[in-house]
N, C-alpha and C. Protein backbone atom coordinates (compact mmCIF):
# COMPACT_ATOMS: atom_id res chain seq x y z
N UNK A 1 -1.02 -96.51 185.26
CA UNK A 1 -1.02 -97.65 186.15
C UNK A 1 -2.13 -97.49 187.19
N UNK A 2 -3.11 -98.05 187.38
CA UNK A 2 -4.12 -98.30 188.11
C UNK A 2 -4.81 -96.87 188.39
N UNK A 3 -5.69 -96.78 187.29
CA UNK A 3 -6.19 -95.10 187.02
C UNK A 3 -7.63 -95.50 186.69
N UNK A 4 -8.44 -95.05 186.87
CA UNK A 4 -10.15 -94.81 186.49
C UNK A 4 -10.30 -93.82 185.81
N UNK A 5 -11.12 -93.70 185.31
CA UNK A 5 -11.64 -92.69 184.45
C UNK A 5 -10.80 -91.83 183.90
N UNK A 6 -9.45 -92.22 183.03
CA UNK A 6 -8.68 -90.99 182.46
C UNK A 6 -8.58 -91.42 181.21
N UNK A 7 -8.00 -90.01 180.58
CA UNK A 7 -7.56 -90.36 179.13
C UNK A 7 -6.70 -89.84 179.15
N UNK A 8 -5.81 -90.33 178.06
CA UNK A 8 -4.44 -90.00 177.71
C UNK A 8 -4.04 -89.62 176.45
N UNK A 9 -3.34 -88.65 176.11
CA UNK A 9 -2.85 -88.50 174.34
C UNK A 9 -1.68 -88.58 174.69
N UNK A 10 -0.74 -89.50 173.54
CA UNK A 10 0.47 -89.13 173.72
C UNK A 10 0.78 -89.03 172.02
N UNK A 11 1.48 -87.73 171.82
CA UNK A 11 1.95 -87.09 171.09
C UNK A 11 3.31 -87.87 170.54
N UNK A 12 3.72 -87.97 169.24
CA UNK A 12 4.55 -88.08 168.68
C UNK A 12 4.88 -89.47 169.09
N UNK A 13 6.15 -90.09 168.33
CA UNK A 13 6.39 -91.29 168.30
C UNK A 13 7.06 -91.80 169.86
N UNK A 14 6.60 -92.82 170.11
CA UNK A 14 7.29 -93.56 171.66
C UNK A 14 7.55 -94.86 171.28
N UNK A 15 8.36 -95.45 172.12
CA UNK A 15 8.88 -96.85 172.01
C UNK A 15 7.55 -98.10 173.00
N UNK A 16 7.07 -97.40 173.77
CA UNK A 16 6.31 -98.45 174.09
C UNK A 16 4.98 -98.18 174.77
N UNK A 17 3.80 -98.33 174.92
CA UNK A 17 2.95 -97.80 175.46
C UNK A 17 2.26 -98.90 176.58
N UNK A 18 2.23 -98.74 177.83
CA UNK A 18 1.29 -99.92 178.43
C UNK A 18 0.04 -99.37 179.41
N UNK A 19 -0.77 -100.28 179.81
CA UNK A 19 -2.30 -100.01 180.34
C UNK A 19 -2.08 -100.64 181.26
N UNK A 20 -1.25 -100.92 182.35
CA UNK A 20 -1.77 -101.73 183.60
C UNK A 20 -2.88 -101.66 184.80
N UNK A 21 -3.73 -102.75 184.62
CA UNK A 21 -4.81 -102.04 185.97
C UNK A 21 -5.54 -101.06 185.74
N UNK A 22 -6.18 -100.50 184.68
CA UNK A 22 -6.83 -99.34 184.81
C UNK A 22 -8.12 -99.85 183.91
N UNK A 23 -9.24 -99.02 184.85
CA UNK A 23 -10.79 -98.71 184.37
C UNK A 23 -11.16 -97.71 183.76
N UNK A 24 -12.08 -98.18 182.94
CA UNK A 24 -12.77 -96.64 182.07
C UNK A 24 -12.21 -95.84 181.57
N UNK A 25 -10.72 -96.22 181.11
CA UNK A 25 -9.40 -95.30 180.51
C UNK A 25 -9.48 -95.11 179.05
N UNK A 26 -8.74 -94.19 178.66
CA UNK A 26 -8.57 -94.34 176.87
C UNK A 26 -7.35 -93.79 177.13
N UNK A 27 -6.78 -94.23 175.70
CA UNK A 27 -5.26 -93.62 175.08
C UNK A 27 -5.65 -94.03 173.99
N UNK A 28 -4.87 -92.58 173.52
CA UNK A 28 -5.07 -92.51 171.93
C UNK A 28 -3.01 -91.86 171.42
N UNK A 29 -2.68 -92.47 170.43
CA UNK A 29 -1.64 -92.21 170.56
C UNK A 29 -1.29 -92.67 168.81
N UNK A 30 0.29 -91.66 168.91
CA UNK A 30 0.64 -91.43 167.06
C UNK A 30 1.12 -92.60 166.51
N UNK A 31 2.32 -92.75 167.31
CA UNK A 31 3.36 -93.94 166.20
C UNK A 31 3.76 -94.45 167.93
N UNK A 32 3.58 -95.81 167.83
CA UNK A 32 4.40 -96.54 168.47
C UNK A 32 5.57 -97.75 167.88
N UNK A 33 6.45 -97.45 168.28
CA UNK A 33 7.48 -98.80 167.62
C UNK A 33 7.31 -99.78 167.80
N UNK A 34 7.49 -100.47 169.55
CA UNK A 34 7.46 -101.46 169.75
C UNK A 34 6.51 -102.57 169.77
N UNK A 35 5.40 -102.11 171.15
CA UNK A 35 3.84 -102.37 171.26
C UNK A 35 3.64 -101.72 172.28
N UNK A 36 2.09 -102.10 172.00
CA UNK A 36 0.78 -101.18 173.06
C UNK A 36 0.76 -102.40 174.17
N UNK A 37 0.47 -102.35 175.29
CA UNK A 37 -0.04 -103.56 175.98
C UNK A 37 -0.84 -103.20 177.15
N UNK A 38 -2.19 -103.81 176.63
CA UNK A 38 -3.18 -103.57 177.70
C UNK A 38 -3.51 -104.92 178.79
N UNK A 39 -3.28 -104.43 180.13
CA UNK A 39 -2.47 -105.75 181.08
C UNK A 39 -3.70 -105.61 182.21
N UNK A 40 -4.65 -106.86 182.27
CA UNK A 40 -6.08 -106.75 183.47
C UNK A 40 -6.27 -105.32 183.51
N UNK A 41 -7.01 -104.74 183.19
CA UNK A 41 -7.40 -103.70 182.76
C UNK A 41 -9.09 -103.79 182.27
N UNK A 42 -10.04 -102.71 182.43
CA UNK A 42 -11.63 -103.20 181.97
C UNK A 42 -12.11 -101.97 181.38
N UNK A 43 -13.01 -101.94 180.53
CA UNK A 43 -13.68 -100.68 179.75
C UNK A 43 -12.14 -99.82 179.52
N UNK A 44 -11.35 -100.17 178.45
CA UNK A 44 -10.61 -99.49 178.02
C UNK A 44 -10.72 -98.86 176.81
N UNK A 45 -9.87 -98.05 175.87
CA UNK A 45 -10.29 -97.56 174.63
C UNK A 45 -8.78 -97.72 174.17
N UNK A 46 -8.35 -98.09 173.42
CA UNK A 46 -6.90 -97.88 172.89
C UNK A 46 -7.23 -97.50 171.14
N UNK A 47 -6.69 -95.92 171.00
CA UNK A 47 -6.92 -95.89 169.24
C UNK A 47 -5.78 -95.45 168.64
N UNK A 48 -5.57 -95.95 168.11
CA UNK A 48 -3.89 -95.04 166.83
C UNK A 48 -4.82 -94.22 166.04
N UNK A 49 -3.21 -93.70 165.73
CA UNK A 49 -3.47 -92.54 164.93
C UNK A 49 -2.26 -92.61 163.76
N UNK A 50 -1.57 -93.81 164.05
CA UNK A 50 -0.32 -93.82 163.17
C UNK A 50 -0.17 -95.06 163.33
N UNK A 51 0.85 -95.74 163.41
CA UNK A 51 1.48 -96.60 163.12
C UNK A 51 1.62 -97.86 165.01
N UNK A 52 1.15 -99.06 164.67
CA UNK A 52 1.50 -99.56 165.88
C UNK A 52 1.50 -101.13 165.93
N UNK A 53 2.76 -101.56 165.90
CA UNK A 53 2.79 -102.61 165.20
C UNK A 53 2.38 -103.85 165.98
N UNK A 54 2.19 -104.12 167.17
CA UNK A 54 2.08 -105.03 168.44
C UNK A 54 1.47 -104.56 169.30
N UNK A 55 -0.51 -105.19 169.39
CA UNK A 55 -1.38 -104.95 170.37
C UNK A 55 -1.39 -106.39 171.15
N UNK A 56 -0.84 -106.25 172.77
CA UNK A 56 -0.82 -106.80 173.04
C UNK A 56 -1.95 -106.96 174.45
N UNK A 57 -3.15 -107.50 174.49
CA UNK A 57 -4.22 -107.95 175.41
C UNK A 57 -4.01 -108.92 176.31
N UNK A 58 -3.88 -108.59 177.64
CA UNK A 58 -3.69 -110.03 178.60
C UNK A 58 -4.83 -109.63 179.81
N UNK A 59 -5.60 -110.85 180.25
CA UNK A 59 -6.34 -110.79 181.07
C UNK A 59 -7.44 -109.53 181.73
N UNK A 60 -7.75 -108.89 180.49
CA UNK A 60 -9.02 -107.86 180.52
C UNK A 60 -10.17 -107.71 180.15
N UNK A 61 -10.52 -107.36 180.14
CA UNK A 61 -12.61 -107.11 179.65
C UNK A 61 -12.74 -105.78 179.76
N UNK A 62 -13.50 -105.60 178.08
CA UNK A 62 -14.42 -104.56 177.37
C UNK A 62 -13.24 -103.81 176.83
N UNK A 63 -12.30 -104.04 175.75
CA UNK A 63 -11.17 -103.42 175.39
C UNK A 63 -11.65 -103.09 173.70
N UNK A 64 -11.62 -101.79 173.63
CA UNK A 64 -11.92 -101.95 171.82
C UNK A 64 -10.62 -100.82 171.73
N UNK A 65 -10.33 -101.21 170.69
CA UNK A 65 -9.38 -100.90 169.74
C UNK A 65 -9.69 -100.37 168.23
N UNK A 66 -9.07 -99.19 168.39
CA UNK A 66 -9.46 -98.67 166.93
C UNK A 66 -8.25 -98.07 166.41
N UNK A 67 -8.27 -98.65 165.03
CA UNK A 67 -6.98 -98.47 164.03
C UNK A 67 -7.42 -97.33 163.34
N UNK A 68 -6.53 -96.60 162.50
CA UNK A 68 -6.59 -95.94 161.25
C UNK A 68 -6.87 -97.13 160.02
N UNK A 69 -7.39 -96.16 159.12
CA UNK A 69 -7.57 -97.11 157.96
C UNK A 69 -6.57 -97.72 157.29
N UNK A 70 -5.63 -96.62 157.23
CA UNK A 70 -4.57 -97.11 156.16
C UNK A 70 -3.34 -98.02 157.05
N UNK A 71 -3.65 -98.37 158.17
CA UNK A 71 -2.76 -99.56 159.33
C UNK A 71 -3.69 -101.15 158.87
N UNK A 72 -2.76 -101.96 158.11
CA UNK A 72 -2.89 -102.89 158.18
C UNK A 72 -1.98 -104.32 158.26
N UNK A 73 -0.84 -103.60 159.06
CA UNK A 73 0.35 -104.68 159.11
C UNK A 73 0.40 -104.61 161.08
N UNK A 74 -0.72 -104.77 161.81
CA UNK A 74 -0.62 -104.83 163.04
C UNK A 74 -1.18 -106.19 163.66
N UNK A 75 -0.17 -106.33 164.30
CA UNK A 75 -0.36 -107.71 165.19
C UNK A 75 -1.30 -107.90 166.56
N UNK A 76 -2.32 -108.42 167.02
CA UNK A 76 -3.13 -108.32 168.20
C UNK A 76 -2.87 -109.49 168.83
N UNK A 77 -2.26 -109.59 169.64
CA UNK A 77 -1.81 -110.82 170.75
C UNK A 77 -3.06 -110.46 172.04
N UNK A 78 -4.05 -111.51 171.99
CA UNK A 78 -4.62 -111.23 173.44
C UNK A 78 -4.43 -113.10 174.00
N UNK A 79 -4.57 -112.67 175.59
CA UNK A 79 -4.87 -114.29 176.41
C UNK A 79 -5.74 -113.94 177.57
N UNK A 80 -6.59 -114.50 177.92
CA UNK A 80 -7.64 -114.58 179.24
C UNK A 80 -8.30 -113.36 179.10
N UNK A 81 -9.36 -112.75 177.62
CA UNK A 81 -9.78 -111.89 177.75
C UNK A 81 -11.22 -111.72 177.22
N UNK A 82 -12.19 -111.13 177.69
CA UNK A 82 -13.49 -111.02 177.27
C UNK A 82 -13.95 -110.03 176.94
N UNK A 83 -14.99 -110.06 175.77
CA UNK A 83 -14.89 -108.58 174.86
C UNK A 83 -13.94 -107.36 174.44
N UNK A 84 -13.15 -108.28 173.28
CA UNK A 84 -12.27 -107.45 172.80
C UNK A 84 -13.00 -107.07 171.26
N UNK A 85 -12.94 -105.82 171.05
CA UNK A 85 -13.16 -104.95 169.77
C UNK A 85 -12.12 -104.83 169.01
N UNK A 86 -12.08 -104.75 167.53
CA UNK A 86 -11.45 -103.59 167.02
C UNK A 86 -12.13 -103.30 165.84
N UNK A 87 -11.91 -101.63 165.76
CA UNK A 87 -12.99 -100.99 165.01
C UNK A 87 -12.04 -100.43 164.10
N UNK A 88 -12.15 -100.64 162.41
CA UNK A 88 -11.52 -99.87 161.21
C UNK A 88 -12.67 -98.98 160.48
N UNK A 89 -12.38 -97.95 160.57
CA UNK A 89 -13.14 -97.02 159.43
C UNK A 89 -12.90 -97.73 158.48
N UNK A 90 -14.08 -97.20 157.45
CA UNK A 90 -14.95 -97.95 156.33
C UNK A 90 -14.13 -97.37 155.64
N UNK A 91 -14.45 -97.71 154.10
CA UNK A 91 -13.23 -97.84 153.29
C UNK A 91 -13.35 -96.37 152.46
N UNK A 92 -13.95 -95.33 152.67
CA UNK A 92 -14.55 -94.09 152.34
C UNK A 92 -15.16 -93.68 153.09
N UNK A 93 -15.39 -92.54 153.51
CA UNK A 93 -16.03 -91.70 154.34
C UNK A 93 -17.46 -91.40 154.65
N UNK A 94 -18.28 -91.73 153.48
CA UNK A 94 -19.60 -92.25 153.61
C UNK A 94 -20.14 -93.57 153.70
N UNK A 95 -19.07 -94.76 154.59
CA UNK A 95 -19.40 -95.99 154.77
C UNK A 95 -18.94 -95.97 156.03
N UNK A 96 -19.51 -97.10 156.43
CA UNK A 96 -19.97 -97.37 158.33
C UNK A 96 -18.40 -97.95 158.92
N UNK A 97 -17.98 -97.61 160.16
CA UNK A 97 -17.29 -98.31 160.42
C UNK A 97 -17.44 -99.37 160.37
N UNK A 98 -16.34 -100.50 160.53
CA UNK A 98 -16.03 -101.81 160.89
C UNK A 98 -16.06 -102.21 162.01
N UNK A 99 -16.51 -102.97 162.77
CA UNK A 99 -16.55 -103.32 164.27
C UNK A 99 -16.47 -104.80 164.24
N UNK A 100 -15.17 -105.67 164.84
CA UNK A 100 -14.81 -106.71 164.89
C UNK A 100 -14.45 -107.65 166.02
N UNK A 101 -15.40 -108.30 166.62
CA UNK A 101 -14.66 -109.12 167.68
C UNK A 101 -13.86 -110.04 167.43
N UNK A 102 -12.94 -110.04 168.53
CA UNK A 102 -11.99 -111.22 168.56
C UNK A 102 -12.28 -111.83 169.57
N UNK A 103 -11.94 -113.58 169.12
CA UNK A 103 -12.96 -114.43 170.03
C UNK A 103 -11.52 -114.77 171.49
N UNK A 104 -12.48 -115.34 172.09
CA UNK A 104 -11.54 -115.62 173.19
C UNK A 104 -10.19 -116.53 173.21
């Protein structure tokens, strides 16, 4: 909650993960159940590593998001937000990531 420049791992499965207010942050995290929600917040990084079924974006700028490859049943809810990413590794290991905006 209202943090600059940190990063975060969180280990093992949690029920909910949120970003309120914070700059220049990352979280990277395993299995979430419920959802992620990144809330006015700017230059963030949010990446799985497992499973996360509900990315939810409200009122932030410069947010990229990066999935695992094999996650493709995840939902991205954003509103009032500018430059949102999300980046999927390529479909083999000697191909480029994916880098995808979502429009406003």
């Amino acid at each position: 909650f209202k943090s600059t420049g940190v990063g975060v791992k969180v280990s093992g499965k949690c029920t909910n993960v949120t970003i309120d207010g914070c700059q220049k942050a990352g979280v990277v995290f395993d299995s979430v159940v419920s959802a992620v929600e990144v809330i006015t917040s700017k230059k963030v990084q949010v990446q799985a590593t497992g499973k996360g079924p509900n990315i939810s974006i409200d009122n932030s700028e410069g947010v990229s998001v990066y999935l695992p490859k094999d996650e493709k049943d995840v939902e991205i809810i954003n509103s009032k937000d500018v430059e949102v990413n999300v980046v999927i590794p390529g479909a083999n290991e000697d191909a480029e990531t994916l880098e995808h905006a979502i429009p406003q």
